[in-house]
Protein backbone atom coordinates (compact mmCIF):
# COMPACT_ATOMS: atom_id res chain seq x y z
CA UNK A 1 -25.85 13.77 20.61
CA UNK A 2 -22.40 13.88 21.42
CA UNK A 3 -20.95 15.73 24.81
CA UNK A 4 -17.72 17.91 25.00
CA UNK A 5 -15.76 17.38 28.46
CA UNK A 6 -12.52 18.87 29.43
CA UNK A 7 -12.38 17.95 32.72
CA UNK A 8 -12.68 14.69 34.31
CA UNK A 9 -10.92 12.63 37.60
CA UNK A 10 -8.97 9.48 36.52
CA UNK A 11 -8.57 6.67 38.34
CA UNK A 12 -5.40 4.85 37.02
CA UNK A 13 -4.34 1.30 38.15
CA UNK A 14 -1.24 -0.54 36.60
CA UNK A 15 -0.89 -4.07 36.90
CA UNK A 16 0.43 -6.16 39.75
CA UNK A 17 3.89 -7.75 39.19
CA UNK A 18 3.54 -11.86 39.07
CA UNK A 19 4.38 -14.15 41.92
CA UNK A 20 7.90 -15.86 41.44
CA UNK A 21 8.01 -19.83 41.39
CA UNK A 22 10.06 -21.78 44.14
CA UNK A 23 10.50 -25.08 42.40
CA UNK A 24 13.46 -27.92 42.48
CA UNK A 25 14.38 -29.52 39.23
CA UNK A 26 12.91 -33.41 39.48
CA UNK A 27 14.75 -35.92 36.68
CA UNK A 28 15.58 -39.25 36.55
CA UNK A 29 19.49 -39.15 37.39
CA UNK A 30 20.06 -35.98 38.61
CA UNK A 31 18.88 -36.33 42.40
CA UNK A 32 20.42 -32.66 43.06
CA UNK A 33 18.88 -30.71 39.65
CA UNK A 34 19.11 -27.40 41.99
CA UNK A 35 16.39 -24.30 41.89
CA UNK A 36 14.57 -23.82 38.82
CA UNK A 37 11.70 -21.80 39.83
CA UNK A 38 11.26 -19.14 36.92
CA UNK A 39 10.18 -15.27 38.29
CA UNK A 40 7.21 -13.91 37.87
CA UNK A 41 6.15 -11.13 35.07
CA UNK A 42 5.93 -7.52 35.33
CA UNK A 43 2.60 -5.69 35.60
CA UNK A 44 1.30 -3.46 32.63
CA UNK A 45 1.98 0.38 33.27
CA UNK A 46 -1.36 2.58 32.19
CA UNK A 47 0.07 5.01 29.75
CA UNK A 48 -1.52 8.16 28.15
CA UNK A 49 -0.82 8.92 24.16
CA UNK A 50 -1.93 12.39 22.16
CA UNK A 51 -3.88 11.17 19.26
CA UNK A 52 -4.87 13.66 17.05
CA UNK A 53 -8.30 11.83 16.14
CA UNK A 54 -9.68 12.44 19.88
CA UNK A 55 -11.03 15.73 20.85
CA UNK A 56 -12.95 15.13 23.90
CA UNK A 57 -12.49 13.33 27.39
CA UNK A 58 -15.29 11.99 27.16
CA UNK A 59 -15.03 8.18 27.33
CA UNK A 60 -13.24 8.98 30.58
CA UNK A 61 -15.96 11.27 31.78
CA UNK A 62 -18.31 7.45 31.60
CA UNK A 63 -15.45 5.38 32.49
CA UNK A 64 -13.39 7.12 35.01
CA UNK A 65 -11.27 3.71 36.42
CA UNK A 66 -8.68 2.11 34.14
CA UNK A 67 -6.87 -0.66 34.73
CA UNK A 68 -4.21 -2.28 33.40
CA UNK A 69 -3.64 -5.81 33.41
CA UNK A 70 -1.21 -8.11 35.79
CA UNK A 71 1.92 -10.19 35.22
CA UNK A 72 1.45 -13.88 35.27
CA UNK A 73 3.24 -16.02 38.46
CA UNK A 74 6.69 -17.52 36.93
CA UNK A 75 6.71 -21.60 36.95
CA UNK A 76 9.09 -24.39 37.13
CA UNK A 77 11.92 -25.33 34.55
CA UNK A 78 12.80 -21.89 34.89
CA UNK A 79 9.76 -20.49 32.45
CA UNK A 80 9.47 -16.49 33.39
CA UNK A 81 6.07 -15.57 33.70
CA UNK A 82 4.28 -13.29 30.93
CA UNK A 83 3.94 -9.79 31.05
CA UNK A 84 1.11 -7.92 31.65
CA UNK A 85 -0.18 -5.33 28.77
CA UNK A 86 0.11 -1.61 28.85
CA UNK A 87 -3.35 0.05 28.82
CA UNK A 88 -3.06 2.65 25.99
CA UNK A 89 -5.25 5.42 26.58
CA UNK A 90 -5.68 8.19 23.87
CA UNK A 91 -6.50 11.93 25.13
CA UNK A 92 -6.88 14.71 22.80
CA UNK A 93 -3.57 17.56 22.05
CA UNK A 94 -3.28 20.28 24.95
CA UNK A 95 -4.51 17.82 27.64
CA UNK A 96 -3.11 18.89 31.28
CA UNK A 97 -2.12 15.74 33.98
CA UNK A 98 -2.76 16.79 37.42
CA UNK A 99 -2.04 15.35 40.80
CA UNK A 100 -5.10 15.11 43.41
CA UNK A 101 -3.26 17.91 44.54
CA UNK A 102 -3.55 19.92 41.61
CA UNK A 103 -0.07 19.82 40.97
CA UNK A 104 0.72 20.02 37.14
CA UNK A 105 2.60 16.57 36.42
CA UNK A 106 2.62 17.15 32.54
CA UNK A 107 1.22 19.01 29.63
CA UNK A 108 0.41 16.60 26.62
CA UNK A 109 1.03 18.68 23.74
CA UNK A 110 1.65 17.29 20.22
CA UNK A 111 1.10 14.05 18.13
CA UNK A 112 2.05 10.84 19.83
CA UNK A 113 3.02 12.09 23.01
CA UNK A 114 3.12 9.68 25.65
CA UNK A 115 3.15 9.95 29.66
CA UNK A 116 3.16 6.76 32.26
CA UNK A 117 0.59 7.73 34.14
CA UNK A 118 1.18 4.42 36.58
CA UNK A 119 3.87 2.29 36.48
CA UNK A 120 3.37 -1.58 36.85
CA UNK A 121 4.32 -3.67 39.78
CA UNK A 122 7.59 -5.63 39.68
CA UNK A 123 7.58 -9.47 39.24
CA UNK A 124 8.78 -11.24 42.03
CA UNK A 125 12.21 -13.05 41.38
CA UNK A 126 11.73 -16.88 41.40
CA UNK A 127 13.98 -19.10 43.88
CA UNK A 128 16.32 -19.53 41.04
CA UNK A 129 17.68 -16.24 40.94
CA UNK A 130 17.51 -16.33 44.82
CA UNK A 131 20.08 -19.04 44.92
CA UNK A 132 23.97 -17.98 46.11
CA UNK A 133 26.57 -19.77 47.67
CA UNK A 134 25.11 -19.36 51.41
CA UNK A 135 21.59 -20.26 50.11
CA UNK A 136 22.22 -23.24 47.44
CA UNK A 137 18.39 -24.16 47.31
CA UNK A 138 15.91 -21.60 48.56
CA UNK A 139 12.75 -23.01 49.83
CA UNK A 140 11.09 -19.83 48.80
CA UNK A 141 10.52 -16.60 46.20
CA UNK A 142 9.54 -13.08 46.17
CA UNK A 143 5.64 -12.09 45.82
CA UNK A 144 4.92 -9.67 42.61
CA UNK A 145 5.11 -5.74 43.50
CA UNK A 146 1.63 -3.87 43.22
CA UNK A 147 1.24 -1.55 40.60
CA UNK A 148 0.61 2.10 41.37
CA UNK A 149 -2.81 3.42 42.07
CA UNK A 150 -3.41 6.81 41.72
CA UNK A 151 -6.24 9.56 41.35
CA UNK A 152 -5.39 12.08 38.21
CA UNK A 153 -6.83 15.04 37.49
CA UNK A 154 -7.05 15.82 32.96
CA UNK A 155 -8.00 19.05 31.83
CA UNK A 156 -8.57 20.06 28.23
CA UNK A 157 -7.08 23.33 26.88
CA UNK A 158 -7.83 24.01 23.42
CA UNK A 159 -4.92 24.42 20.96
CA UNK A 160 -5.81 27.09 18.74
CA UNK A 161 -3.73 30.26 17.06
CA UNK A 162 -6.89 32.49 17.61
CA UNK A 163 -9.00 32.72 20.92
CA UNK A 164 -12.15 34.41 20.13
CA UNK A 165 -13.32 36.69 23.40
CA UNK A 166 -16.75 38.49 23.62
CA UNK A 167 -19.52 38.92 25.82
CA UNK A 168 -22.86 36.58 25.45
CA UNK A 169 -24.11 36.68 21.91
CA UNK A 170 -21.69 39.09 20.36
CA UNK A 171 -21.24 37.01 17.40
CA UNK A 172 -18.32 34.99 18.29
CA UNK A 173 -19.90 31.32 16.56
CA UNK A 174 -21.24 33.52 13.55
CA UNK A 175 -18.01 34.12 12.91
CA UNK A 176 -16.30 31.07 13.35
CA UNK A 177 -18.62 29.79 10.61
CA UNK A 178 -18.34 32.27 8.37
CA UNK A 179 -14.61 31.91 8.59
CA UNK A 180 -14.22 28.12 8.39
CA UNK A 181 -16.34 24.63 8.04
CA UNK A 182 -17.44 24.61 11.11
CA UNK A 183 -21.31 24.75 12.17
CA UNK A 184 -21.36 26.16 15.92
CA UNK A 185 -24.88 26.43 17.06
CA UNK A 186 -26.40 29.82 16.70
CA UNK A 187 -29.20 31.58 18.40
CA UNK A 188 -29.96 34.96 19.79
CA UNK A 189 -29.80 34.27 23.19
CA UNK A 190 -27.05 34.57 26.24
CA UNK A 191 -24.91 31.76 26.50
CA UNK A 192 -26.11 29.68 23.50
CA UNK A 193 -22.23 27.96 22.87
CA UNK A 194 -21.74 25.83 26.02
CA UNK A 195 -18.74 24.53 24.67
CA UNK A 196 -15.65 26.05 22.85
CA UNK A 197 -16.01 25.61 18.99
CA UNK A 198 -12.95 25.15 16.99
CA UNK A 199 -12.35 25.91 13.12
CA UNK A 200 -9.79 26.02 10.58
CA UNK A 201 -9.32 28.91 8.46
CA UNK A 202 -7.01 29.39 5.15
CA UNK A 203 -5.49 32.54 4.12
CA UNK A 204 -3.01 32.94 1.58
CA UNK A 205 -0.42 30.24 2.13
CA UNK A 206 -1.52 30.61 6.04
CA UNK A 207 -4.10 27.86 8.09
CA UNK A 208 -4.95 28.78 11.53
CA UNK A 209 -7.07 27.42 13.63
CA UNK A 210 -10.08 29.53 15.68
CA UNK A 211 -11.43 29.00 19.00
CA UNK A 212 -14.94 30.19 20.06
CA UNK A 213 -15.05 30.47 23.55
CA UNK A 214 -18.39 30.76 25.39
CA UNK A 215 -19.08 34.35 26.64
CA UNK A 216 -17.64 35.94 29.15
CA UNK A 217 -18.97 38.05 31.78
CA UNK A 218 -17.25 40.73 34.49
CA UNK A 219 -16.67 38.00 37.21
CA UNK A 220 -15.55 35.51 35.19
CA UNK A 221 -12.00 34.85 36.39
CA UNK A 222 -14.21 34.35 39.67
CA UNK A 223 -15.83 31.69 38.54
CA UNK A 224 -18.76 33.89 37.42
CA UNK A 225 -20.78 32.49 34.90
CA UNK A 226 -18.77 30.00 32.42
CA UNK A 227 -15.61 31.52 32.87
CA UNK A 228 -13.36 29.47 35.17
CA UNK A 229 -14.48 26.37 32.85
CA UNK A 230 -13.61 27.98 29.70
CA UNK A 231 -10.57 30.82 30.46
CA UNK A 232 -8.63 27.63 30.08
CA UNK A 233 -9.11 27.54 26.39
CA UNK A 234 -7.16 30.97 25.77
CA UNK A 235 -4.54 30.00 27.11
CA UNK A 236 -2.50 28.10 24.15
CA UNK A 237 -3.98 31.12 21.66
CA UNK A 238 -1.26 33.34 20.53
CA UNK A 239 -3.64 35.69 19.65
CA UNK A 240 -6.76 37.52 21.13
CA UNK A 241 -9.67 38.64 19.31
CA UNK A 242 -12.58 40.98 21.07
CA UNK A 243 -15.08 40.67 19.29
CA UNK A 244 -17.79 43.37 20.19
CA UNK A 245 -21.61 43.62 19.75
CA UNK A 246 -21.93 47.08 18.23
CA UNK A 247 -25.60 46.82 17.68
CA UNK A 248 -26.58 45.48 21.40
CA UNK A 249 -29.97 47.23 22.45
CA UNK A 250 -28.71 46.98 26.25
CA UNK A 251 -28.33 50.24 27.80
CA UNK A 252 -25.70 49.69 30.30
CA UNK A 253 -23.80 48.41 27.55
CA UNK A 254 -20.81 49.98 24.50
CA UNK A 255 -18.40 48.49 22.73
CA UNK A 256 -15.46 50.48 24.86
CA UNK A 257 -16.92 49.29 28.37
CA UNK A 258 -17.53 45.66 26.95
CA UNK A 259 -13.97 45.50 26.16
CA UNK A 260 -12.16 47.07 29.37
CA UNK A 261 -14.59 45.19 31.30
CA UNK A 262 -13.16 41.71 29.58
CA UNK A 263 -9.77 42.92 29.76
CA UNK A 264 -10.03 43.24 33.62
CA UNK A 265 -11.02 39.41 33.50
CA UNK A 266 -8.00 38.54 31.30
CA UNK A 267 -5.60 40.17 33.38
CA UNK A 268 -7.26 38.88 36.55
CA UNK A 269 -7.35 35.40 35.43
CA UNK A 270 -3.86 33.47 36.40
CA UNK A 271 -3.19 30.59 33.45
CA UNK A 272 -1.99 27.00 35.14
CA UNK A 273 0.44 26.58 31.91
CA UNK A 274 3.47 24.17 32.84
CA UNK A 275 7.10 25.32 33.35
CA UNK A 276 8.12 25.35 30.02
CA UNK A 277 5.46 27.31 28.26
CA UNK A 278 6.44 30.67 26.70
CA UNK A 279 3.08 32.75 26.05
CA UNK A 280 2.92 34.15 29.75
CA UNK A 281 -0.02 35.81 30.82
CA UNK A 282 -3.62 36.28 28.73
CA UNK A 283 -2.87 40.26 28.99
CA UNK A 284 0.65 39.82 27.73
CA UNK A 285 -1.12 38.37 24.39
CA UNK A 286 -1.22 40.21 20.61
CA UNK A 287 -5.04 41.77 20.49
CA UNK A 288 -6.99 42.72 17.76
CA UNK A 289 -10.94 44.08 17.99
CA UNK A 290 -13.53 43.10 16.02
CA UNK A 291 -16.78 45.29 15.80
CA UNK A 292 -19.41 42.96 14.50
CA UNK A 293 -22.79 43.88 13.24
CA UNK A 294 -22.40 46.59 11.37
CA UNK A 295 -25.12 45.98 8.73
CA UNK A 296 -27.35 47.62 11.28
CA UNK A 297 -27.39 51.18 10.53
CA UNK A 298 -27.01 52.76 14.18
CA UNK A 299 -23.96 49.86 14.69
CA UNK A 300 -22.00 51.35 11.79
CA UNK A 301 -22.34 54.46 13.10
CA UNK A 302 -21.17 53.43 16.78
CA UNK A 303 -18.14 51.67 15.10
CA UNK A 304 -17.11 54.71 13.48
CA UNK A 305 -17.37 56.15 16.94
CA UNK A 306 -15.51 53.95 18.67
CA UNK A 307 -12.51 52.98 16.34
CA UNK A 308 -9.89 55.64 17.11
CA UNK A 309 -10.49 55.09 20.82
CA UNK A 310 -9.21 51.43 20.60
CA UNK A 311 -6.70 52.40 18.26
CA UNK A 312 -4.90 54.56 20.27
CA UNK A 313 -4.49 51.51 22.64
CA UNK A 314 -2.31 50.08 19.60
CA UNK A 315 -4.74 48.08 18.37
CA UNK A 316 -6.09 47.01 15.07
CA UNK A 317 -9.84 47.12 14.79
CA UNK A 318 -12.11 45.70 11.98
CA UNK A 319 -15.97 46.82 12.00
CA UNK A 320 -17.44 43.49 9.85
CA UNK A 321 -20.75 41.77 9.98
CA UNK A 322 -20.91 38.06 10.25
CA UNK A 323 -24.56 38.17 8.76
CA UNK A 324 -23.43 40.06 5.48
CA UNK A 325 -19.61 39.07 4.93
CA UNK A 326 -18.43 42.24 5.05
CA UNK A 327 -14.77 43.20 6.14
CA UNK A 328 -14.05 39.44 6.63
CA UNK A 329 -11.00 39.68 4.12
CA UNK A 330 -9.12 41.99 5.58
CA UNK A 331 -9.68 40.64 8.97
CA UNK A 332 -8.77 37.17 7.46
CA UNK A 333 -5.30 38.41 6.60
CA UNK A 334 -4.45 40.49 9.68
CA UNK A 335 -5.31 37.18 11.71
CA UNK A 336 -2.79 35.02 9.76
CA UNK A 337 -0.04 38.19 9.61
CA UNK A 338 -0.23 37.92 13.50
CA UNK A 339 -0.36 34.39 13.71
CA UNK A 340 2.73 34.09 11.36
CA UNK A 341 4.73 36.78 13.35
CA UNK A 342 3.94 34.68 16.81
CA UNK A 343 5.48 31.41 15.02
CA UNK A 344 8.36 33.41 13.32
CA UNK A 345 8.96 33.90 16.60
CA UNK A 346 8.57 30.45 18.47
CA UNK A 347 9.38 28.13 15.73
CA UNK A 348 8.20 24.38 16.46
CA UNK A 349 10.95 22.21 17.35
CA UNK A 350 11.39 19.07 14.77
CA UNK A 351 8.33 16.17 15.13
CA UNK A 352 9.43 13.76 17.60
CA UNK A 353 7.57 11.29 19.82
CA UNK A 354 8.38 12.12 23.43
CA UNK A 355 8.07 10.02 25.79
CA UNK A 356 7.59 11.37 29.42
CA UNK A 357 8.14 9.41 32.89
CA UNK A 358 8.01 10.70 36.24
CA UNK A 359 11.39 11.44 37.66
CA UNK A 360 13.36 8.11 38.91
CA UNK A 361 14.00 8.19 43.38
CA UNK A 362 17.00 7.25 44.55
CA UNK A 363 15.68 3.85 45.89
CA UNK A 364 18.74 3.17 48.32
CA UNK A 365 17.48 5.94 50.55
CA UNK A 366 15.20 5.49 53.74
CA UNK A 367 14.48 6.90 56.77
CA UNK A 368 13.94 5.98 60.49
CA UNK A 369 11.03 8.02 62.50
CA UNK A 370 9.60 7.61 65.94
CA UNK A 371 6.01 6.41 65.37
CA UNK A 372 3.45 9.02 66.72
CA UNK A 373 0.81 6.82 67.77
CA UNK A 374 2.74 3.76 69.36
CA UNK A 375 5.41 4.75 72.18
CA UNK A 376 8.84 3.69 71.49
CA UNK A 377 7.97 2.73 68.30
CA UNK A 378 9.26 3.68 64.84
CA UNK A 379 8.75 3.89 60.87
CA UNK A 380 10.61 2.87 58.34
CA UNK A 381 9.77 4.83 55.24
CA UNK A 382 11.80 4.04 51.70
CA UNK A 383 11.08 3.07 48.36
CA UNK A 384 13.15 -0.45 48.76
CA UNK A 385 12.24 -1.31 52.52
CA UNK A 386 8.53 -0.96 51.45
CA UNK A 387 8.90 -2.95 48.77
CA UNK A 388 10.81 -6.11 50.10
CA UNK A 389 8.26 -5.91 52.84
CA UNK A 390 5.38 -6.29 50.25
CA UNK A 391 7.59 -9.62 48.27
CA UNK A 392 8.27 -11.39 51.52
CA UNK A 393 6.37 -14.47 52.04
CA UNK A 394 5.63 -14.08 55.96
CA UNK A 395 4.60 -17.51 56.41
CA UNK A 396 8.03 -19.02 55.32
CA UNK A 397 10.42 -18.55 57.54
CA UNK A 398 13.24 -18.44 55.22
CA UNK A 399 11.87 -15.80 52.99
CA UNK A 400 11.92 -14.02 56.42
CA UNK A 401 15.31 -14.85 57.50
CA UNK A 402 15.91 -13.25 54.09
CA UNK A 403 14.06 -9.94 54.45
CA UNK A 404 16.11 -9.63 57.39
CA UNK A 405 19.14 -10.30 55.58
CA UNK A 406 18.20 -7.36 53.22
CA UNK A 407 17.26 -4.97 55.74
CA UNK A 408 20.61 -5.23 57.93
CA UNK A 409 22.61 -4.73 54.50
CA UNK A 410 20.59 -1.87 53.77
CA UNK A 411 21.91 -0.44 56.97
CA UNK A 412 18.02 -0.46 58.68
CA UNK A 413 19.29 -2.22 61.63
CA UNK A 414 22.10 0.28 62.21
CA UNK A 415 19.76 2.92 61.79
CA UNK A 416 17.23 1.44 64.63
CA UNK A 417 20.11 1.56 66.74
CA UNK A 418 20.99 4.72 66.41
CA UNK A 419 17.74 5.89 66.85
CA UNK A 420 17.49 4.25 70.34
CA UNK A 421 15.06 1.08 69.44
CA UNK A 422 15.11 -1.47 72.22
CA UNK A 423 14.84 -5.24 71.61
CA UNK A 424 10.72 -5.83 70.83
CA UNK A 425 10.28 -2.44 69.85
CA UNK A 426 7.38 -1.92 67.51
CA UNK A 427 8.63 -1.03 63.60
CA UNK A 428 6.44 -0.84 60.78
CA UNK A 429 7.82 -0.92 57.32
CA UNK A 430 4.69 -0.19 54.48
CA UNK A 431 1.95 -2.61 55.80
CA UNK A 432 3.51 -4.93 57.81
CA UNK A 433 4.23 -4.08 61.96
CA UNK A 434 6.93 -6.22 63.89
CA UNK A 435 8.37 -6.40 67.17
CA UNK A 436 11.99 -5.78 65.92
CA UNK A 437 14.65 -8.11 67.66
CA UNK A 438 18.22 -7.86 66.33
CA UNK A 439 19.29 -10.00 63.90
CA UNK A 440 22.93 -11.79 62.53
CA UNK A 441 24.53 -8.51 61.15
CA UNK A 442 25.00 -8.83 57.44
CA UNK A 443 27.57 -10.86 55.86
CA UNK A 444 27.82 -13.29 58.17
CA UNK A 445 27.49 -16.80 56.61
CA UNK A 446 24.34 -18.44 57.01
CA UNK A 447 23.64 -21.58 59.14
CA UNK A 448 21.84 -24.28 56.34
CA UNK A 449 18.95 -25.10 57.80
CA UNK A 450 16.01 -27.24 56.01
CA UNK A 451 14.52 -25.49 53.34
CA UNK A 452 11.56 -22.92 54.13
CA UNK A 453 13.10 -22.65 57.73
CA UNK A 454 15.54 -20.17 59.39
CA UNK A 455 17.10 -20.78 62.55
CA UNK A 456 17.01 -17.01 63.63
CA UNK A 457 13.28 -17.27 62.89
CA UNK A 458 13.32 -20.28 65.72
CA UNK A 459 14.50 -18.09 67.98
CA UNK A 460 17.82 -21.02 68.83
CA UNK A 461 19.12 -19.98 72.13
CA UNK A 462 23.07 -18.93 71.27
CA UNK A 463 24.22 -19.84 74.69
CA UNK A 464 22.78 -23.15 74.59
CA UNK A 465 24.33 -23.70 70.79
CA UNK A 466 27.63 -22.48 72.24
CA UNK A 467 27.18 -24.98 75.47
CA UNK A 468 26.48 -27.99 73.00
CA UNK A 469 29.32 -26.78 70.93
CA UNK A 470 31.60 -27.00 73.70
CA UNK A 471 30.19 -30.52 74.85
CA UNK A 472 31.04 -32.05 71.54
CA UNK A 473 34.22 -30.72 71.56
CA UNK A 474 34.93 -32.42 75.02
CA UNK A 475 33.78 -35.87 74.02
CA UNK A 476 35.76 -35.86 70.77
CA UNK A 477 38.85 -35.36 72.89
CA UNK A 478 38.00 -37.73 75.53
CA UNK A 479 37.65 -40.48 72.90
CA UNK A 480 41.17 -39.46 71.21
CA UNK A 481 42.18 -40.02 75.04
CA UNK A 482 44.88 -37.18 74.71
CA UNK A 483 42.81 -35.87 78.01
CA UNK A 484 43.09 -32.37 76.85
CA UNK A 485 39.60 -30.13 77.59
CA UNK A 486 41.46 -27.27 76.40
CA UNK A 487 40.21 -26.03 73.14
């Protein structure tokens, strides 16, 4: 028996970027073939497509965790590695993205729309592209990014042109199958539709679709009953139908209380639509009321009652019966007038396949705060610090010498400096804690050292260099014998 879910928690996980190759050309003849280590590929992103054959989120209510898959490590003879493949996943039309948060992130509305739920990680550049003029052979390459991991929250919301709205067992999945194909289940007591029922109906030159929604009950935009679960399904419906059980045997119960108390709950109940949606509110919506079950005797009676009341609210009313087929005509074609007027006036923009991404950072920024927890201490938070800290090879001391090569350019050292950090200060950039000690300000040329070594990294004592330096320099002019120590 199959299930209808519209809500589930997603657990999205794009793939990790590959490891980049440090490698040296080896050929007979060529004793100086230079870097050829190739980089590594990029991780698959976990993307999200409309497909108009899916109509539940089911598979994701079993299989909550998707994962896409990583980039392969880059190799010698400069051979990239392979990228990892995108993890397609399909979700029905009017599906909602959330953040844990419950922030809306996107509304998936239409054929083939698509939305990167998690990006991949970065490959990590091989030592070939690492090579400049200071660094002719690097001894080292850049580790893969991680791909983002991230809870999301989908929600369905039905995308019909008619929202059906009644209390328990006023008729509401009679007449969505007297109207249409469909074959709700029916039975004759409260809350028999647990789920909303869609159908298409044809009138004239007009199709429309129908939503049943499960009944309602005063409370509902509460939580009350099944309301909070299923309020969500009116709200893409450009038009409201109450339909009203004129032949209810419930005292405390007419067709004019039934409806103001429902009304209460529309107005009460606040839809989560995105930014750019145009309907507005459920009250602001086109009604029309339907008083079913009028092949009982005392209901036609109470119809006739009741009709001028709701039309002096402005509001067409049709007294049909679902069981007998009366007045279903004329209600057919007022439907289809209304739903024609709504998309006179919102006319569907051409097809297209949109494509939507989250919104780019500017990557170059970062910032420099005292860290709460160790005293004169700091973090460095930014999109690019965090991420050069996560490629650098910590157990090569050149890769190191080259993070710190990065940082200073970036302008992190200046920054520490203005913010008062002493020399073996405690800074923590994403994962990785340090005591920071100042390094060779960028653009300075680079002493060659032997590859996978740095000499800052060694910790070489500058006023012992400079003393040796200075030696030298005496002996080479003693030898000339011109005498001179002055240099």
């Amino acid at each position: 028996m199959s299930r209808f879910i519209d809500r589930v928690v997603l657990h999205v996980s794009a793939g990790k970027g590959g490891n980049g190759c440090s490698s040296v050309h080896r050929e007979k003849f060529k004793p100086l073939g230079g870097p050829d280590g190739g980089n590594g590929g990029r991780g698959g992103d976990v993307v999200l497509v409309v497909d108009a054959n899916v109509h539940t989120l089911l598979d994701f209510h079993f299989h909550p965790h998707a994962k896409a898959s990583n980039g392969t490590q880059g190799m010698g003879s400069n051979r990239d590695g392979a990228q990892g493949e995108d993890l397609i996943l399909k979700v029905p039309d009017g599906t909602m993205v959330l953040d844990k948060n419950g922030r809306i992130l996107v509304d998936l509305v239409g054929e083939g729309t698509r939305f990167e739920a998690a990006a991949g990680g970065r490959g990590g550049l091989g030592n070939a592209a690492l090579a400049s003029r200071a660094r002719k052979a690097p001894g080292f390459a850049l580790l893969g990014e991680d791909g983002i991991e991230q809870d999301l929250v989908l929600e369905l919301k039905s995308v019909a042109d008619v929202g059906l709205v009644g209390f328990p067992s006023a008729g509401k999945s009679s007449l969505v199958s007297v109207l249409s194909a469909a074959k709700p289940k029916i039975a004759d007591y409260p809350f028999t539709t647990l789920v909303p029922n869609l159908g298409v109906v044809s009138s004239g030159d007009t199709t429309f679709t129908v939503a049943d929604v499960p009944g309602l009950i005063p409370g509902a935009s509460e939580g009350r009953g099944l309301g909070l679960d299923f309020l969500r399904h009116l709200e893409r419906c450009a038009v409201l139908a109450h339909v009203v059980d004129c032949a209810t045997l419930d005292p405390g119960r007419d067709p004019i209380s039934d409806v103001d108390a429902l009304e209460a709950e529309l107005a009460a109940y606040k839809p989560a639509l995105s930014a750019d949606s145009n309907l507005g509110d459920l009250a602001d919506r086109p009604r029309i009321v339907v008083l079913n079950k009028v092949d009982v005797p005392e209901a036609l009676e109470l119809a006739e009652m009741v009709t001028a009341d709701f039309e002096a609210r402005g509001w067409q009313v049709f007294a049909i019966s679902a069981v007998s087929r009366e007045g279903l005509r004329p209600l057919t074609f007022a439907l289809a007038k209304l739903v024609e007027d709504y998309r006179l006036a919102h006319p569907k923009a051409a097809p297209k396949r949109p494509v939507i991404r989250p919104i780019a950072k500017n990557e170059s920024t970062f910032t420099v705060v005292a860290d709460p927890e160790v005293p004169g201490g700091f973090i460095v938070e930014g999109t690019r610090p965090e991420r050069w800290v996560a490629q650098t090879q910590f157990d090569n001391d050149e890769a190191v010498g080259y993070l710190a090569d990065r940082l200073a350019r970036l302008g992190v050292e200046d920054a520490l400096v203005k913010q008062g950090a002493e020399p073996g200060a405690s800074v923590t950039i994403g994962r990785v804690t340090f005591d920071w000690e100042p390094q060779t300000p960028a653009g300075v040329e680079m002493v060659r050292t032997g590859r996978g070594t740095d000499a800052r990294i060694d910790q070489v004592d500058r006023i012992g260099a400079e003393e040796r330096k200075h030696a030298h320099r005496v002996r080479r002019g003693l030898e000339s014998g011109d005498g001179s120590d002055d240099f």
